[in-house]
Protein backbone atom coordinates (compact mmCIF):
# COMPACT_ATOMS: atom_id res chain seq x y z
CA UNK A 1 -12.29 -146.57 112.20
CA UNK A 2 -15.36 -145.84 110.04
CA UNK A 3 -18.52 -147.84 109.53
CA UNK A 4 -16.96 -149.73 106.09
CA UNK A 5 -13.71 -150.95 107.96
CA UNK A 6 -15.35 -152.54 110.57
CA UNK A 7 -17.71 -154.88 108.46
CA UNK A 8 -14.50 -156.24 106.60
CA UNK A 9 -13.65 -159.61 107.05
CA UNK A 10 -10.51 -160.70 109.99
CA UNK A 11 -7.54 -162.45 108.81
CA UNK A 12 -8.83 -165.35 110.14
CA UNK A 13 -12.55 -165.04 107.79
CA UNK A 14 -10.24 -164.61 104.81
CA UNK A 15 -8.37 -167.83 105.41
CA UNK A 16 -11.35 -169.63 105.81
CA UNK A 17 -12.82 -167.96 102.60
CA UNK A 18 -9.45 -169.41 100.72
CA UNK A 19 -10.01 -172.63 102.63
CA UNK A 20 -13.31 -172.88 101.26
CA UNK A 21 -12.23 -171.60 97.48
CA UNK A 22 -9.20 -173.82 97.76
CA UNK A 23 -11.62 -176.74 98.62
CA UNK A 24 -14.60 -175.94 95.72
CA UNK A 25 -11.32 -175.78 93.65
CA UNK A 26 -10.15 -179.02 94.10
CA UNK A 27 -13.45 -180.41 93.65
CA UNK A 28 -13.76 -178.82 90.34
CA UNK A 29 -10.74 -180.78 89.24
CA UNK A 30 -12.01 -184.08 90.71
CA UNK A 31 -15.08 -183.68 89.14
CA UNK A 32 -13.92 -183.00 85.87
CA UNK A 33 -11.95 -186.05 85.92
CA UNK A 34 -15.56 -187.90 87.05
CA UNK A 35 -17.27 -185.76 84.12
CA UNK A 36 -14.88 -186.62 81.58
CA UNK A 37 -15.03 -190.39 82.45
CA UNK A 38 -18.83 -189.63 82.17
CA UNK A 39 -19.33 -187.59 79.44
CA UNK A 40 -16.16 -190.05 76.92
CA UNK A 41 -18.73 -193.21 78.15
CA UNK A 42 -21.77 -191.75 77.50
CA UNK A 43 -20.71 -191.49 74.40
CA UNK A 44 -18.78 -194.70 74.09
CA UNK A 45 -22.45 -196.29 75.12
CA UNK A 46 -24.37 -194.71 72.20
CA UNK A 47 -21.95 -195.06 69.71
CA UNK A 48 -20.29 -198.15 70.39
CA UNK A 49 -23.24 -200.20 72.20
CA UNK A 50 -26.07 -198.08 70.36
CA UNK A 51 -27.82 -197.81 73.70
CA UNK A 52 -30.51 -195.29 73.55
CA UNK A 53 -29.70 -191.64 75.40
CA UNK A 54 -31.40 -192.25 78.84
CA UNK A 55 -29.76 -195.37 79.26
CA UNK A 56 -26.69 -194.09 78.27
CA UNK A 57 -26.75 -191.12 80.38
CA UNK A 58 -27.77 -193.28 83.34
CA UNK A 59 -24.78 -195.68 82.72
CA UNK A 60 -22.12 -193.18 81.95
CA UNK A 61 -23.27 -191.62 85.51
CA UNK A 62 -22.54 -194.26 87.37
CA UNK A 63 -19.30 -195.09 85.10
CA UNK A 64 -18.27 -191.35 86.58
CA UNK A 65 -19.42 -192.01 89.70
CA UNK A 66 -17.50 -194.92 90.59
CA UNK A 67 -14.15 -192.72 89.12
CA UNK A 68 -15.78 -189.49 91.34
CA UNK A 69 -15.95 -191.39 94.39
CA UNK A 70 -12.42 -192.90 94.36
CA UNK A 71 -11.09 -189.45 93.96
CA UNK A 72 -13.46 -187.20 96.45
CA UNK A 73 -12.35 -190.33 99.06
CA UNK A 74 -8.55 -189.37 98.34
CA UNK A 75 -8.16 -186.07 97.64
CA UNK A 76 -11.65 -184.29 99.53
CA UNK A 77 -13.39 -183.23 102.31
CA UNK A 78 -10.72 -184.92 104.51
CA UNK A 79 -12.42 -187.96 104.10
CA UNK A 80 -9.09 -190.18 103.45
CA UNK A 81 -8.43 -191.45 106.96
CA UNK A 82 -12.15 -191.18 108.05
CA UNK A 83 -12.13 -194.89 108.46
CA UNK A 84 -15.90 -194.96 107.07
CA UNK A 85 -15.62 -195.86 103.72
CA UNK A 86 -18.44 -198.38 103.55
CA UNK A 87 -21.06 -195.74 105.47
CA UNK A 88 -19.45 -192.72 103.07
CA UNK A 89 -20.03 -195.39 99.94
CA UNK A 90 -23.56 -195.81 100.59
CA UNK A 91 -23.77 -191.89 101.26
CA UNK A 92 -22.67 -191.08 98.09
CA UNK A 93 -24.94 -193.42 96.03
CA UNK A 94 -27.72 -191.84 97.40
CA UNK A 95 -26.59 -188.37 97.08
CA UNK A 96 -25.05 -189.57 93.14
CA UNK A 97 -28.73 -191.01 92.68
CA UNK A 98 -30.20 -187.61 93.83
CA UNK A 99 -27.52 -186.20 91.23
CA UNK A 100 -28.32 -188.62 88.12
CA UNK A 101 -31.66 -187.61 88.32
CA UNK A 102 -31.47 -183.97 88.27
CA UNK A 103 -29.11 -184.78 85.82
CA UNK A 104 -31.38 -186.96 83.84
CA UNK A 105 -33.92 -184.88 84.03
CA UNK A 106 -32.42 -181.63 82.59
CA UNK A 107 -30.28 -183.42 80.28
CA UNK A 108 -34.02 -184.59 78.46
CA UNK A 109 -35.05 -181.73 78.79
CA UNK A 110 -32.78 -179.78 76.83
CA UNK A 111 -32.91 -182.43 74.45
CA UNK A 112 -36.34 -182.30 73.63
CA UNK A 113 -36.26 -178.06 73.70
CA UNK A 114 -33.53 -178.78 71.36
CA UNK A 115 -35.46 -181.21 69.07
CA UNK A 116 -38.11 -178.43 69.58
CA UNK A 117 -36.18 -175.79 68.12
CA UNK A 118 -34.79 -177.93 65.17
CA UNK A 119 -38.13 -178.62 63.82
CA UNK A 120 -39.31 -175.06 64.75
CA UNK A 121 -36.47 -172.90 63.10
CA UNK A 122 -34.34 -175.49 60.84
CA UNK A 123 -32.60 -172.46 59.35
CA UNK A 124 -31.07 -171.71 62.24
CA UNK A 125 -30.33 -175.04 63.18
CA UNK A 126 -28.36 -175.41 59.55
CA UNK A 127 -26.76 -171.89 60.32
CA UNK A 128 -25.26 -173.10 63.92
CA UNK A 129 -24.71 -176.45 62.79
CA UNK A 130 -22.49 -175.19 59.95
CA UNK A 131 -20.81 -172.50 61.49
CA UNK A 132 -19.71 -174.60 64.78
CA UNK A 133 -18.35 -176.97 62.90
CA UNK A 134 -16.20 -174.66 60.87
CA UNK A 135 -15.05 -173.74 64.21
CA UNK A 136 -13.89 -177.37 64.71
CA UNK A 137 -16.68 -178.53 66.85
CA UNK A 138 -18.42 -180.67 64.94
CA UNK A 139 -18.64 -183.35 67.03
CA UNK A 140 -21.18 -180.97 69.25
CA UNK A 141 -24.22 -182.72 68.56
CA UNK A 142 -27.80 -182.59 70.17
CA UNK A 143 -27.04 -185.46 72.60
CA UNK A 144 -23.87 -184.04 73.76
CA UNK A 145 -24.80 -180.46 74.20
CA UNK A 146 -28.14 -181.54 76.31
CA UNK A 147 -26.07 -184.04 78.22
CA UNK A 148 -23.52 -181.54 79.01
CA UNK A 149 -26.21 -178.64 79.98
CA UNK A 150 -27.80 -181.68 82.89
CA UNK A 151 -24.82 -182.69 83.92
CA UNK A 152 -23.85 -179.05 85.03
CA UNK A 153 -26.91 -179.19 87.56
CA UNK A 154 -25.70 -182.73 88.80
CA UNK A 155 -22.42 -181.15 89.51
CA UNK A 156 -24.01 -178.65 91.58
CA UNK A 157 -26.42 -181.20 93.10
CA UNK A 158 -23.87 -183.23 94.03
CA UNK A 159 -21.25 -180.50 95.39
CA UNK A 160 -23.51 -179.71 98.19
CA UNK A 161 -24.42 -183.00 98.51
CA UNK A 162 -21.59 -184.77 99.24
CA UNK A 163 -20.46 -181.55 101.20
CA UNK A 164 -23.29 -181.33 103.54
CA UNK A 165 -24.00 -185.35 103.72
CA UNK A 166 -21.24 -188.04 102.54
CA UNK A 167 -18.16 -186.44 103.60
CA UNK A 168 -19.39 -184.64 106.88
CA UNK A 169 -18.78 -185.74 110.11
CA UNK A 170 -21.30 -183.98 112.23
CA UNK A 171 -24.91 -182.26 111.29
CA UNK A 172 -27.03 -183.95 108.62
CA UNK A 173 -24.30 -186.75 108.48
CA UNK A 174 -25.10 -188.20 111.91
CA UNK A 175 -29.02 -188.80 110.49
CA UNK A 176 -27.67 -191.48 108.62
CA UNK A 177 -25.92 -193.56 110.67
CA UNK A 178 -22.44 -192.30 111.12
């Protein structure tokens, strides 16, 4: 046995590497479920209701984050049965609220770097505008695009999150109460 062969994982690491990917795998489809319900509001609220973007942002979080927690209670972190649902509830508010403002934050952000650039380089704004919506995405606008760009570091936010706090059982979990 040589020096490489011995630093490869066991059977047993490898499992628990597919565990883990099988896992951040389902969470990706639970979360896309809570993102779509989030991103289809958010725009429901500005269009629709004419809210301004913050306050639709902040709504259509917690419009995904009612969906998101239904689903990561059923179908993650073998929280089902846990039999804590209130104490896991108020975990994942605060974790979500840690979430919707990371999100917030880079979602306004890239707006204004985006408003920025318009009225920096219009050309180029006319250029992209045209040619992505020749490619059928039209409906790619400002608002959307910077929503989309904060809401991928609230996913990330609240992956570890939830993870390390709502749905764990022992370590940082048993600081709050459970």
């Amino acid at each position: 046995m040589n020096d490489d062969t011995k630093d490869r994982p066991t059977g047993t690491n490898r499992r628990t590497n597919r565990q883990r990917f099988t896992e951040f795998a389902k969470y990706l489809g639970v979360a896309g479920v809570g993102y779509s319900f989030n991103v289809g509001s958010r725009i429901i609220y500005s269009e629709q209701f004419k809210f301004g973007f913050a306050t639709s942002v902040t709504l259509a979080y917690g419009t995904g984050m009612v969906v998101a927690f239904a689903l990561t209670k059923l179908f993650l972190f073998d929280a089902k049965n846990s039999g804590n649902t209130t104490k896991e509830a108020i975990k994942f508010v605060v974790v979500s609220a840690a979430a919707w403002a990371v999100t917030l934050c880079f979602a306004l952000l890239a707006l204004q770097i985006n408003n920025y650039y318009i009225q920096v380089n219009p050309d180029v704004h006319n250029w992209v505008k045209t040619n992505i919506g020749a490619l059928g995405f039209a409906f790619i606008n400002r608002e959307l695009a910077s929503h989309i760009f904060g809401t991928g570091f609230g996913f990330v936010t609240n992956f570890f999150g939830h993870k390390l706090i709502t749905f764990r059982n022992t370590g940082i979990a048993g600081k709050f109460g459970r």
